[in-house]
Protein backbone atom coordinates (compact mmCIF):
# COMPACT_ATOMS: atom_id res chain seq x y z
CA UNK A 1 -31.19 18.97 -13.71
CA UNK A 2 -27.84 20.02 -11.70
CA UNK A 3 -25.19 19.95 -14.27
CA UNK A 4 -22.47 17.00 -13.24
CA UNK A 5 -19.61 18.72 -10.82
CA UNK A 6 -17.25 16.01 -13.52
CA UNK A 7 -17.88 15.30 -16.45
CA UNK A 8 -15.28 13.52 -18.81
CA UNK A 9 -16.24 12.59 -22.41
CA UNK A 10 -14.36 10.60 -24.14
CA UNK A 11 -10.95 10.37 -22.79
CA UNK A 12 -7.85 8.83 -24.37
CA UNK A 13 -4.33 8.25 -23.15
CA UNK A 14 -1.69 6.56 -24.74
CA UNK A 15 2.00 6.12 -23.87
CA UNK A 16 3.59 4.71 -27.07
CA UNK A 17 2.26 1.02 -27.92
CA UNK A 18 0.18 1.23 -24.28
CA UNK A 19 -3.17 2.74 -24.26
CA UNK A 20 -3.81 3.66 -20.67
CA UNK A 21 -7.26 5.39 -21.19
CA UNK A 22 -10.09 4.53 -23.91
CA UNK A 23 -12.76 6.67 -24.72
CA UNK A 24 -13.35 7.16 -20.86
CA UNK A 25 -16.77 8.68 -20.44
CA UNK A 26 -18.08 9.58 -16.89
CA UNK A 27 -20.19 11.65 -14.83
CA UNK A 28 -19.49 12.65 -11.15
CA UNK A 29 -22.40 13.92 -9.50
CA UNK A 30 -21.60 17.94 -7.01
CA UNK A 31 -22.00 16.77 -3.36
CA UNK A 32 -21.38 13.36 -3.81
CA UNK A 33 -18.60 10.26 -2.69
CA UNK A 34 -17.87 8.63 -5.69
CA UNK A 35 -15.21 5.67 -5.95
CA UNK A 36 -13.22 4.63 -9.03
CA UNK A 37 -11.58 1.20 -8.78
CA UNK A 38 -9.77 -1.06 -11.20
CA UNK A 39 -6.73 -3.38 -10.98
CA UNK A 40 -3.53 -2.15 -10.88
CA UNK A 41 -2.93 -0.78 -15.08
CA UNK A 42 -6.39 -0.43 -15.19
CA UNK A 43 -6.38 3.59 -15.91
CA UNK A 44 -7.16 5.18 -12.75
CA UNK A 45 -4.24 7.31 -12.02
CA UNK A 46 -3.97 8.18 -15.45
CA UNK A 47 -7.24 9.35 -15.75
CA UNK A 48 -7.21 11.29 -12.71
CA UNK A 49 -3.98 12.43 -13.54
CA UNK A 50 -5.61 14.21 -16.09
CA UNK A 51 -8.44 15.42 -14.52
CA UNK A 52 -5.49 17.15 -12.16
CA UNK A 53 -3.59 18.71 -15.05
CA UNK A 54 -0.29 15.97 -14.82
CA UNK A 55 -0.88 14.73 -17.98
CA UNK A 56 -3.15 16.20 -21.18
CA UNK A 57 -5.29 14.07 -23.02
CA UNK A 58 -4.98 12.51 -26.75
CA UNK A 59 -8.61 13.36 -27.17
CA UNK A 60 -11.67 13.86 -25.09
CA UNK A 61 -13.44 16.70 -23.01
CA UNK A 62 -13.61 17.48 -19.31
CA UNK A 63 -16.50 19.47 -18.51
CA UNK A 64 -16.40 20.62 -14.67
CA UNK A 65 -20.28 22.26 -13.31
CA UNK A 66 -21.64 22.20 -17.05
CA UNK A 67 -18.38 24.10 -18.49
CA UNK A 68 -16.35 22.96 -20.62
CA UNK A 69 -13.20 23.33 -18.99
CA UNK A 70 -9.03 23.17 -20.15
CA UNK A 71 -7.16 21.80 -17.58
CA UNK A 72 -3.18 21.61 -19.63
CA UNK A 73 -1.58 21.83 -16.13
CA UNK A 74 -2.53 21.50 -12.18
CA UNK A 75 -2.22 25.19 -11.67
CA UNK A 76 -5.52 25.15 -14.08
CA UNK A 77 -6.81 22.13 -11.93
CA UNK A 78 -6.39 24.02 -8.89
CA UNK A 79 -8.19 27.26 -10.41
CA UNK A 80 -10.77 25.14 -11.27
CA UNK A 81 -11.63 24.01 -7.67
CA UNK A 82 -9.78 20.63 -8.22
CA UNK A 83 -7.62 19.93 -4.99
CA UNK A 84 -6.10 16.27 -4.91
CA UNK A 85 -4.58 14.70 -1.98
CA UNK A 86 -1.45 12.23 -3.16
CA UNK A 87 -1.03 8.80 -2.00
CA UNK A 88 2.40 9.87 -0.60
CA UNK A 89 2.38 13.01 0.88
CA UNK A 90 3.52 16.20 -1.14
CA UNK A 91 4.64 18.12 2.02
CA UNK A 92 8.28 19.57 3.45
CA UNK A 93 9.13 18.12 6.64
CA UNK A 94 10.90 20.81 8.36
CA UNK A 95 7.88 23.29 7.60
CA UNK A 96 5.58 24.04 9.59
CA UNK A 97 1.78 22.82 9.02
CA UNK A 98 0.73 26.88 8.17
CA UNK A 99 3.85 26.91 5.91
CA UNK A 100 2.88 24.12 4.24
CA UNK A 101 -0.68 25.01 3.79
CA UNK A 102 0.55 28.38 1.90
CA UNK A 103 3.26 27.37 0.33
CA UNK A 104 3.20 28.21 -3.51
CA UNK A 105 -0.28 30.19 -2.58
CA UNK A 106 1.28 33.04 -0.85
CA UNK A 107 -0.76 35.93 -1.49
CA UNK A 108 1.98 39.09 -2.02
CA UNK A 109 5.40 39.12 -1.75
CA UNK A 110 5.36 39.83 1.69
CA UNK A 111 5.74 36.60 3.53
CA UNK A 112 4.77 37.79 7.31
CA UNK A 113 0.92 38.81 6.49
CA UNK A 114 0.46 35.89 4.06
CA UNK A 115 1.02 34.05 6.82
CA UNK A 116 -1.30 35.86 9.23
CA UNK A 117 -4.06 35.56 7.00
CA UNK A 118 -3.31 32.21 6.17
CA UNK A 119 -3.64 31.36 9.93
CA UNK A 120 -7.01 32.70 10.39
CA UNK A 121 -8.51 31.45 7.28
CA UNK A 122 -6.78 27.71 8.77
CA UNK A 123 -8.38 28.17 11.93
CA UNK A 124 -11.67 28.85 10.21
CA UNK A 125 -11.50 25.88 8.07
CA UNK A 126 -10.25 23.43 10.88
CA UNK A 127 -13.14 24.48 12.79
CA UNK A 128 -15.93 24.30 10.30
CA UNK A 129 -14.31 20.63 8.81
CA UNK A 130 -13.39 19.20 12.04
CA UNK A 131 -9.69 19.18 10.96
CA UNK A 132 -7.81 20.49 13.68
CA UNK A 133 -4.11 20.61 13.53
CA UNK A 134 -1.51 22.77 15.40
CA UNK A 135 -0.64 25.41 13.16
CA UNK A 136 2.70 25.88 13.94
CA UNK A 137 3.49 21.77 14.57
CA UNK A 138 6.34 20.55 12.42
CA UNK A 139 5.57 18.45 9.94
CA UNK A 140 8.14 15.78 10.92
CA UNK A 141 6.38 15.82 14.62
CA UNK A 142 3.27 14.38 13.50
CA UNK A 143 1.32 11.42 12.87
CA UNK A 144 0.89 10.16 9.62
CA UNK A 145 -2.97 11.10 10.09
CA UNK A 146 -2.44 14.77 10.44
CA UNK A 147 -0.29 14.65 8.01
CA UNK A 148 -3.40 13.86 5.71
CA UNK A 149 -5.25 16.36 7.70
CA UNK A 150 -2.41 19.03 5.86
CA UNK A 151 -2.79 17.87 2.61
CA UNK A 152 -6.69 18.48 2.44
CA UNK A 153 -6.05 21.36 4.37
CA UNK A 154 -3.77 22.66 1.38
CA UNK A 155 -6.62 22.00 -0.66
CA UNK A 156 -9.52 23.14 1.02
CA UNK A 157 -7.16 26.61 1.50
CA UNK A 158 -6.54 26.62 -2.43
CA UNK A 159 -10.63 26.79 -2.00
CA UNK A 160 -11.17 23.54 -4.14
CA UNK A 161 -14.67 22.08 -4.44
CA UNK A 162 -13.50 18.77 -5.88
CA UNK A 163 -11.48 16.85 -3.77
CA UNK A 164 -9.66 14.06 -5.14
CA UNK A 165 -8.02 11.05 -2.48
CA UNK A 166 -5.56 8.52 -4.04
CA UNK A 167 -5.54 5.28 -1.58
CA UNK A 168 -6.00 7.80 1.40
CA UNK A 169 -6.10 5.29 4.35
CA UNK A 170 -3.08 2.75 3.26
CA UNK A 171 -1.37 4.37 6.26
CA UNK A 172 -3.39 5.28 8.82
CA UNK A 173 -4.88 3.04 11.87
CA UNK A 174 -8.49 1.95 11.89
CA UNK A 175 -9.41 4.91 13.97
CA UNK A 176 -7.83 7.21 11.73
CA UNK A 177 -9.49 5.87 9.16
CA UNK A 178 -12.51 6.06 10.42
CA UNK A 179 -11.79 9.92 11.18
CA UNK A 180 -10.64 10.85 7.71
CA UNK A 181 -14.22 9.11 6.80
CA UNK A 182 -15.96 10.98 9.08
CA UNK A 183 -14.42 14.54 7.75
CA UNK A 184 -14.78 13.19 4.00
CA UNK A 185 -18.57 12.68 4.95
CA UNK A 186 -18.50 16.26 6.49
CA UNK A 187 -16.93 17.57 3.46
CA UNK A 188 -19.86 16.15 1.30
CA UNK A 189 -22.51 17.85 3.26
CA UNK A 190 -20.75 21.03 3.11
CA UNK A 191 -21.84 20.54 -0.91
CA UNK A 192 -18.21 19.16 -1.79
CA UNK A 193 -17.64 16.72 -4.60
CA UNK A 194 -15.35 14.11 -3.42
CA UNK A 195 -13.45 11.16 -5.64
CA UNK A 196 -11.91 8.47 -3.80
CA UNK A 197 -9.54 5.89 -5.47
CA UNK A 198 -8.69 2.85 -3.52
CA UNK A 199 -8.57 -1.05 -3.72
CA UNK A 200 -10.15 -1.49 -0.43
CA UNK A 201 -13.75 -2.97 -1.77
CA UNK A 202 -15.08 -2.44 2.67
CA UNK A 203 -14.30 1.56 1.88
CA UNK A 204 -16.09 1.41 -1.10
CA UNK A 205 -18.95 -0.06 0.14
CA UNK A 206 -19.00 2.35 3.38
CA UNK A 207 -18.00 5.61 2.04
CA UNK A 208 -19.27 5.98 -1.72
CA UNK A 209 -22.63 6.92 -3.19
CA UNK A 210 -21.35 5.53 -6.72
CA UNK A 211 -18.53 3.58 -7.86
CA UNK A 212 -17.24 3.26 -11.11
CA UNK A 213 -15.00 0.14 -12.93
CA UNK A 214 -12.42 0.68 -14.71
CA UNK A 215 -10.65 -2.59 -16.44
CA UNK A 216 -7.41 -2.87 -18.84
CA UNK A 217 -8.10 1.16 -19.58
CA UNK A 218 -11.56 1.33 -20.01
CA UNK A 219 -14.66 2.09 -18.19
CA UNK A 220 -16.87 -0.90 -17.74
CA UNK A 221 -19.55 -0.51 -15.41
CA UNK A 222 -20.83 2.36 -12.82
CA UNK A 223 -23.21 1.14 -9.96
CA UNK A 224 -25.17 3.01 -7.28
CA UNK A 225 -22.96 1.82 -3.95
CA UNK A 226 -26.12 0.61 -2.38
CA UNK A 227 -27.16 -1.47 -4.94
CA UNK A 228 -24.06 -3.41 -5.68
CA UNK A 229 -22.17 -5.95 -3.66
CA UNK A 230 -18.08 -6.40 -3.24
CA UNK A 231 -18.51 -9.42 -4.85
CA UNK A 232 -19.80 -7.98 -8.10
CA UNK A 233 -17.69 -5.14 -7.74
CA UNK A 234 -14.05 -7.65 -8.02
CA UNK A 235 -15.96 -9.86 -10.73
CA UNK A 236 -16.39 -6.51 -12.44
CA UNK A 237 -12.73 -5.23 -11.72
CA UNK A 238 -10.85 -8.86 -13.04
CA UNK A 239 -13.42 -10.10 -15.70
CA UNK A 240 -13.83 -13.10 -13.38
CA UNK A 241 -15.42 -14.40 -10.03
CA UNK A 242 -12.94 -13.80 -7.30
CA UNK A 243 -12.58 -15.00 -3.78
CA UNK A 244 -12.82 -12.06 -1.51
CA UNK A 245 -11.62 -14.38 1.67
CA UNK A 246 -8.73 -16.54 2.13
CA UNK A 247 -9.78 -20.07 2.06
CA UNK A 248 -7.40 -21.91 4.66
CA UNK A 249 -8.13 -24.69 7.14
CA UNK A 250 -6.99 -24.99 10.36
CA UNK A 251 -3.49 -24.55 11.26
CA UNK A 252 -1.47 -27.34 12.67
CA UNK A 253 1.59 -25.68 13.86
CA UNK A 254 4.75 -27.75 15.16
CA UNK A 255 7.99 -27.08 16.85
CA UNK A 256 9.02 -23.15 17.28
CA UNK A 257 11.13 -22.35 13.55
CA UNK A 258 12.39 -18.68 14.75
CA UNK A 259 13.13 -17.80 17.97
CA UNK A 260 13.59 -14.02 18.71
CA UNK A 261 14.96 -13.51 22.45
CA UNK A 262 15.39 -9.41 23.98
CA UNK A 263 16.29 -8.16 20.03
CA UNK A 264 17.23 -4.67 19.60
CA UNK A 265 17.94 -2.59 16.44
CA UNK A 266 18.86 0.87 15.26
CA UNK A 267 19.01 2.72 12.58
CA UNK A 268 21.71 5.04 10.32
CA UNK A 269 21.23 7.67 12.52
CA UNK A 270 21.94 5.30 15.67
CA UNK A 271 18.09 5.62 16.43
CA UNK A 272 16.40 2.81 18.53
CA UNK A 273 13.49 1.20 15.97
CA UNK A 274 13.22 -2.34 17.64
CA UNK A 275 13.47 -2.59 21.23
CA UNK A 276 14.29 -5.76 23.13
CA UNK A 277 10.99 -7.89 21.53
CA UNK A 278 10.32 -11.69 21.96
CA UNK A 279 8.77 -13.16 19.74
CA UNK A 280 8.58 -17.24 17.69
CA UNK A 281 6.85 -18.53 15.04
CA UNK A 282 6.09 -22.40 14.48
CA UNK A 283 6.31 -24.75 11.74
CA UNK A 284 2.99 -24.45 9.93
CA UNK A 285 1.82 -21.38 11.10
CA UNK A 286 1.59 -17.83 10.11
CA UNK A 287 2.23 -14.75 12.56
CA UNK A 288 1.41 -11.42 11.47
CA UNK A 289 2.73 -8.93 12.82
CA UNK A 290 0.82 -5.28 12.15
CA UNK A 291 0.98 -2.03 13.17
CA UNK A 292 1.38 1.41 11.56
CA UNK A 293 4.43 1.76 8.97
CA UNK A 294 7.65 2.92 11.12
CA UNK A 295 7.37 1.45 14.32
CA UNK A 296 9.99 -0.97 13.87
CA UNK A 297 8.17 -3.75 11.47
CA UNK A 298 10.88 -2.70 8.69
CA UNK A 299 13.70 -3.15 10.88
CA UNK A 300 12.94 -6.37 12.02
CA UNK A 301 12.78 -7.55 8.27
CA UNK A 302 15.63 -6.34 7.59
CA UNK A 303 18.01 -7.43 10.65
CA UNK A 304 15.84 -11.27 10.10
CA UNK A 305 17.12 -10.94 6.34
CA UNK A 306 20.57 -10.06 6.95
CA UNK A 307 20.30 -6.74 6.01
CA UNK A 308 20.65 -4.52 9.09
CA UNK A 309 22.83 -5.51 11.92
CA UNK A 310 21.12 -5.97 15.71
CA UNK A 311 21.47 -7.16 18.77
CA UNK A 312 20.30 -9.76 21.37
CA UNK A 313 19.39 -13.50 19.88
CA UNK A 314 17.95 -15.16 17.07
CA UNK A 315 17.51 -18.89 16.51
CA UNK A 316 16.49 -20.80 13.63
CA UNK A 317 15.04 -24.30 14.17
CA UNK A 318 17.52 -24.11 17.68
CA UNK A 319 20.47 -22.55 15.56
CA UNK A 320 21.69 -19.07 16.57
CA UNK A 321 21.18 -16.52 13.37
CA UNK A 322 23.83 -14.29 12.97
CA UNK A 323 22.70 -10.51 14.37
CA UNK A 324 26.20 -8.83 13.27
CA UNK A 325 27.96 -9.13 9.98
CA UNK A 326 25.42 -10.81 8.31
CA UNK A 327 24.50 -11.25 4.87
CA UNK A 328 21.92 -12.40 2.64
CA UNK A 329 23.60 -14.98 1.08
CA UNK A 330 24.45 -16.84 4.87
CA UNK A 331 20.65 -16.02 5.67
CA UNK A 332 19.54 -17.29 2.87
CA UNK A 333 21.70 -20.89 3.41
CA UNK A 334 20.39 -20.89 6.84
CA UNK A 335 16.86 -21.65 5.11
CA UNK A 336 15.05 -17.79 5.35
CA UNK A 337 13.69 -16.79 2.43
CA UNK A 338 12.75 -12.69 2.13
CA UNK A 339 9.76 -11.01 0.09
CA UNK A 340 11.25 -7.77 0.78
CA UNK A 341 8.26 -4.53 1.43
CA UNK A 342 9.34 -2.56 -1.30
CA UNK A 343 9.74 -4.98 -4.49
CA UNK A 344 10.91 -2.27 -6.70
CA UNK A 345 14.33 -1.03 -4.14
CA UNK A 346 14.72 -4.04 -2.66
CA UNK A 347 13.35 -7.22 -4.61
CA UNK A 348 13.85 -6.28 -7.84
CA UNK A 349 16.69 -4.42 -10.24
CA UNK A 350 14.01 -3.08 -12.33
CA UNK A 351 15.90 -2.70 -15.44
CA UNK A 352 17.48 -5.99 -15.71
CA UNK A 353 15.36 -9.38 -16.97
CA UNK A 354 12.55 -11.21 -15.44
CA UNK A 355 15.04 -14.41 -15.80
CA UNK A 356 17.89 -12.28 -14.40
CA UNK A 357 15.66 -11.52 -11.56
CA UNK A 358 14.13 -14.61 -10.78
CA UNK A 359 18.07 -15.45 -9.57
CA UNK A 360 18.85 -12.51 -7.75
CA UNK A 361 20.21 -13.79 -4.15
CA UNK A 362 20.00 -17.35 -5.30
CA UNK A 363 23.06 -16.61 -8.44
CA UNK A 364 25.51 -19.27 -6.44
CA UNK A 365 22.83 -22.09 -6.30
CA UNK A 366 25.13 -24.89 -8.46
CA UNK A 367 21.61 -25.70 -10.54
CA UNK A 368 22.33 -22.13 -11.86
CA UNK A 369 26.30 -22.61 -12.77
CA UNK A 370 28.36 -24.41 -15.18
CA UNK A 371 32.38 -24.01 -13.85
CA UNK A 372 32.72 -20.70 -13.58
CA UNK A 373 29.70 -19.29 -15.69
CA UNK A 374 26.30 -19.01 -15.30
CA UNK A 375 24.02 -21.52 -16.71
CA UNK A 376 21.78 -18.83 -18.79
CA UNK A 377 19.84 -21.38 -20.46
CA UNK A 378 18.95 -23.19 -17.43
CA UNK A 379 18.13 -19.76 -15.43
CA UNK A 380 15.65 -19.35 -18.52
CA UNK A 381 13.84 -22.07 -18.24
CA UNK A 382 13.56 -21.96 -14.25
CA UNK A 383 11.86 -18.52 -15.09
CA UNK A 384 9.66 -20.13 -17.73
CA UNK A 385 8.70 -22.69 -15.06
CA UNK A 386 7.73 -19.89 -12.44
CA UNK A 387 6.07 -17.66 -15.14
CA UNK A 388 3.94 -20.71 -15.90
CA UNK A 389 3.18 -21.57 -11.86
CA UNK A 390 2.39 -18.46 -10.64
CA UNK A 391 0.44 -16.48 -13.72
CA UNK A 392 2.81 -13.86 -14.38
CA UNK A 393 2.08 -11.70 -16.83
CA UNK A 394 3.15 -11.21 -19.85
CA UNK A 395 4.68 -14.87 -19.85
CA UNK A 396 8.04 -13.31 -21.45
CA UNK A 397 10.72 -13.73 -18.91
CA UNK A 398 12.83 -11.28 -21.96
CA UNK A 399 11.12 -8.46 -20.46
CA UNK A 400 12.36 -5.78 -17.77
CA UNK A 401 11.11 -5.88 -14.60
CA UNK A 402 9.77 -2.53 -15.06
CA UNK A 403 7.54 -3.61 -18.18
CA UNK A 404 5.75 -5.76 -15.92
CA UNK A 405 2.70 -4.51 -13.71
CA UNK A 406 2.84 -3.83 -9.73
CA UNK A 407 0.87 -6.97 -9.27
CA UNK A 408 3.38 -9.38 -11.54
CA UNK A 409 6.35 -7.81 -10.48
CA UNK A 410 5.59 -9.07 -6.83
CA UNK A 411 4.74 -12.20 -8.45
CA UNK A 412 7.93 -12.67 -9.86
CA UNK A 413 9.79 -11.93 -6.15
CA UNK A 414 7.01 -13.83 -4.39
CA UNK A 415 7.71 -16.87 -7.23
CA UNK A 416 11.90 -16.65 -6.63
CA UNK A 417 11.59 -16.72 -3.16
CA UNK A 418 8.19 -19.56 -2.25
CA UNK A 419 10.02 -21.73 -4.69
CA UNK A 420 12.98 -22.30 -2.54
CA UNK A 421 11.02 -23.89 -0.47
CA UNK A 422 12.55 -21.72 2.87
CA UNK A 423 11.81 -23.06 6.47
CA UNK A 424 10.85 -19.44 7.30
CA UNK A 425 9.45 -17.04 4.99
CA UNK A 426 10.18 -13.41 5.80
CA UNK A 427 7.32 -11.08 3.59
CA UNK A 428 6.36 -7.61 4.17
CA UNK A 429 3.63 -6.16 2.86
CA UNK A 430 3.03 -8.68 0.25
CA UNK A 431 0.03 -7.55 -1.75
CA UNK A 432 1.03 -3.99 -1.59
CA UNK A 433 -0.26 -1.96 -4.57
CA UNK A 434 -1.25 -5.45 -6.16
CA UNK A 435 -4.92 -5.74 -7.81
CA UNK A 436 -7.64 -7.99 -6.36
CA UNK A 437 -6.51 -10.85 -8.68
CA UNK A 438 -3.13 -10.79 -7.77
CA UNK A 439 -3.82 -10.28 -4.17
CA UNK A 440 -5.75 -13.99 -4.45
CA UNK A 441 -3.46 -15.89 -6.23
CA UNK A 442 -0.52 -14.54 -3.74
CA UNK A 443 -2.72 -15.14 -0.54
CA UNK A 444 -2.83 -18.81 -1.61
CA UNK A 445 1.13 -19.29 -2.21
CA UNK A 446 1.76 -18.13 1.37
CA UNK A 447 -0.92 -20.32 2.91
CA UNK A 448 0.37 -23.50 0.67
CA UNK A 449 3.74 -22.85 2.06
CA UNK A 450 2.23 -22.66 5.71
CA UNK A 451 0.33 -26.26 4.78
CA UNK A 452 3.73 -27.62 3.65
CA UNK A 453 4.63 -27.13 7.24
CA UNK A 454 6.54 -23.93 6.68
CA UNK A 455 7.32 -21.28 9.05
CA UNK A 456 6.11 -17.56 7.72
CA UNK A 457 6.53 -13.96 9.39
CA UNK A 458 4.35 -11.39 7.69
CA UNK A 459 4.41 -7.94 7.90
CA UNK A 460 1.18 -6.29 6.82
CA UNK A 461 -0.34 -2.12 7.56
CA UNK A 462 -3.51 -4.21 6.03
CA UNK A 463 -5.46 -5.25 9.12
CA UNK A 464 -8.03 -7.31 6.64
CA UNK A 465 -4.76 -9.10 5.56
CA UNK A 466 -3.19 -9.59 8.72
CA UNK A 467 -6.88 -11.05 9.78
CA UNK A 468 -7.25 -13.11 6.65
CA UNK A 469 -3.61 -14.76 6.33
CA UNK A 470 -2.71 -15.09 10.24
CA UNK A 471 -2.81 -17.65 12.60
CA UNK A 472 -1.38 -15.29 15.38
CA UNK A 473 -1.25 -11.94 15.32
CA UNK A 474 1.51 -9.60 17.42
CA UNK A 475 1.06 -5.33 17.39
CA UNK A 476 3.92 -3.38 17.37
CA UNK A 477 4.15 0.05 18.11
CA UNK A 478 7.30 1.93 18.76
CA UNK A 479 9.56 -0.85 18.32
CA UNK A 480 7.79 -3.02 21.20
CA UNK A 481 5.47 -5.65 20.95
CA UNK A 482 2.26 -4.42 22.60
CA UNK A 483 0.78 -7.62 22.80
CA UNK A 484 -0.62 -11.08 20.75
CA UNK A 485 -4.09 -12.16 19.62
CA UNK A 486 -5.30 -15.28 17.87
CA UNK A 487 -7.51 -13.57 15.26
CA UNK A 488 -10.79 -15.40 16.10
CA UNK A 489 -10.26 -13.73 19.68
CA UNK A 490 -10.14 -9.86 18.92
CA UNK A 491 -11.33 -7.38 16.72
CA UNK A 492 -10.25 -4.33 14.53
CA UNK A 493 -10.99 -1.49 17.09
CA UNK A 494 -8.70 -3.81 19.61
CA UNK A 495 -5.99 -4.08 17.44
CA UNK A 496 -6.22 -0.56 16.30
CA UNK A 497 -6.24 0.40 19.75
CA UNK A 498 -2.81 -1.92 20.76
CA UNK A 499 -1.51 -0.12 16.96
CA UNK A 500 -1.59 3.16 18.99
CA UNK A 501 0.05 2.25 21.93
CA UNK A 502 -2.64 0.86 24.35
CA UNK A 503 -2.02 -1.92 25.60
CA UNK A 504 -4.27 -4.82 26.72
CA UNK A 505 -4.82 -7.50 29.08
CA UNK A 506 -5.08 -10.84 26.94
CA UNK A 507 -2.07 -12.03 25.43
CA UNK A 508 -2.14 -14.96 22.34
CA UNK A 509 -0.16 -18.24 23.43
CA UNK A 510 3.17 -18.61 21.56
């Protein structure tokens, strides 16, 4: 038999009290797509960031092609034919895509014929992988998806024959999606060995040849791709049956909650992100609003939430919304709640209490005061409420934010902000590095508030999401509204087309 291209035996990891990894065992078979997936704390990252030389084992073995093999760094990784492409891209933005490729593999101290030869071995491997990329293109001039393109490049270049992709599509259109799986599939019949790590169950199912389970930092199961089913593969991921679709009845939307007439909005650099969109949103309905990160979904967040200034006018239920000297605290009086994208920088202060948090932007509410203190005891018990209502995990409201998973620290912002019971809910990218669980239990608060009769605005890059939760759905692409679609009406490859700046014909009714 063909020795395993991966073989781990037995792997530990512990970081004080937590045990990330337990006696991990696992085989990865040489040509082959094989998926790991687990909630979020489940192990994955630590165990590949092992594998990749980031961190080194308690105990255990990692045998790569039948050797047994010391990886204490990723400079071993690398000279072992392990190449790993990072979630967030590991590349300089004023290089060039050649002096990415080489940099920190520059061949003599020379840098002019490094770079010559690194151009014709490029060439060669663009040609033979199907990754084409302008050589000399700056990184900060292209697409997110060539970006990728690089960072396998880099790899491929450090001549790695294990390939490993951390949640490789959470930023690229359907089409490039479908590209990177097309090259990934051209990879593996060039004989390489290819681990992909991602919560989407649909790219599991499409792209693997086996996927393995890992669960609260263990392995639990490994199935043959086309003998398992998505819905065995979550039950297998939580330790329970989950619902893989969001179970919502019709909506019955009312008058128009937000109003958004000719709004325009820059940026610190005086750069136009949003320009002159129209767009409403009804009592009891949900818009989503997708598109590729950066064109202009952030901004409109933010200048909705009070946190960016714009121009041009915004009402709320007929009332015009401040667009200039605006702050959270007036935005939040008007009625808007905000589940901000990034819950760590913007939702949370990570190393402050879950009680502390669960008050952030809502600290004046008189329930909260006593004269001119805070009311600590009754903040606590609010939190114990919410920790109770929405499953967060552990139920301590004593603990840090940042001792709390991805998945419950949303909760906790998603908990402060539903429970004020808003007339519009602003959230971006709400289930955002949150497990399967998580990402069911949070679907459900945001279609209860839309059943209440509850205006909400989501942001989404997840076009299964954006499908699932919405009742409309607007594209944006460079800061303009390319166009609306009632989601029975349309399809991926039409939105993903509108996401890259095609427009179409049909247009949703408001």
């Amino acid at each position: 038999m063909t020795a395993p291209a991966i073989e781990l035996k037995g792997i530990s990891k512990s970081f004080g009290p937590v045990q990330a990894n337990k006696d991990i065992s696992i085989r990865v078979r040489p040509g082959t797509i094989h998926g790991i997936i687990g909630e979020n704390g489940a192990g994955k990252s630590t165990l590949m960031s092992i594998l990749y030389g980031f961190y080194k084992a308690d105990s255990g073995e990692i045998w790569i092609n039948g050797n047994e093999t010391q990886i204490p760094d990723s400079q071993a990784a690398i000279a072992a034919g392990i190449g790993m492409v990072f979630q967030h891209f590991k590349l300089v933005e004023n290089f060039t895509v050649l002096e990415n490729v080489i940099l920190g593999a520059e061949d003599s101290g020379l840098l002019k014929p490094s770079l010559a030869r690194a151009r014709k071995s490029l060439l060669n491997l663009a040609q033979e992988y199907g990754l084409n990329v302008d050589p000399d293109a700056r990184i900060d001039e292209i697409g997110v998806g060539m970006q990728q393109r690089v960072e396998i490049l880099k790899a491929l270049y450090r001549e790695a024959q294990i390939l490993i992709l951390d949640e490789p599509t959470g930023v690229l259109t359907p089409a490039e999606a479908d590209q990177l799986f097309r090259i990934l599939h051209r990879l593996r019949e060039e004989g390489k060995t290819i681990i992909l790590i991602t919560h989407k169950l649909r790219e599991i199912m499409e792209a693997t040849d086996e996927v393995s389970v890992m669960r609260r930092g263990e392995m639990v199961a490994t199935r043959t791709t086309s003998q398992t089913t998505p819905e065995e593969l979550a039950e297998l991921m939580v330790g329970r049956k989950v619902l893989l679709r969001v179970d919502k009845a019709p909506a019955q939307p009312g008058g128009k909650v937000l109003e958004i007439r000719n709004l325009h909005v820059r940026d610190e650099k005086g750069v136009e992100r949003v320009k002159g969109i129209n767009l409403s949103v009804r009592a009891g309905e949900i818009l989503g609003i997708a598109g590729v990160a950066g064109n202009g979904q952030s901004e409109l967040l933010e200048v909705l939430g009070g946190m960016r200034p714009g121009t041009g006018e915004v009402l709320l239920n007929g009332q015009p919304v401040e667009l200039v000297g605006a702050n959270g605290r007036a935005i939040r009086d008007k009625g808007i709640a905000h589940v901000p994208e990034d819950r760590q920088r913007e939702g949370l202060i990570m190393d402050f209490h879950a009680w502390e948090n669960v008050a952030f932007g809502y600290h004046h509410d008189p329930a909260y005061n006593r004269g001119l203190l805070m009311d600590n005891a009754a903040l606590r018990a609010d939190t114990e409420r919410k920790i109770e209502k929405f499953d967060i995990r552990p139920a301590d409201g004593w603990l840090s934010a940042k001792n709390f998973s991805g998945g419950n620290q949303q909760k906790i912002v998603v908990a402060r902000e539903i429970e004020r019971n808003p007339d519009l809910l602003l959230v971006g990218q709400p289930t955002r590095g949150v497990d399967i669980g998580a990402i069911e239990f949070i679907h459900k608060q945001i279609v209860a508030l839309r059943d209440a009769g509850k205006a909400v605005l989501l942001v989404s890059v997840e076009l299964e999401e954006i499908f699932s939760l919405s009742d409309r759905i607007a594209v944006m692409f460079d800061g303009h509204v390319m166009g609306e679609r009632l989601p029975d009406q349309t399809d991926e490859k039409e939105l993903g087309l509108l996401m890259a700046g095609v427009s179409g014909p049909r247009e949703a009714t408001a």
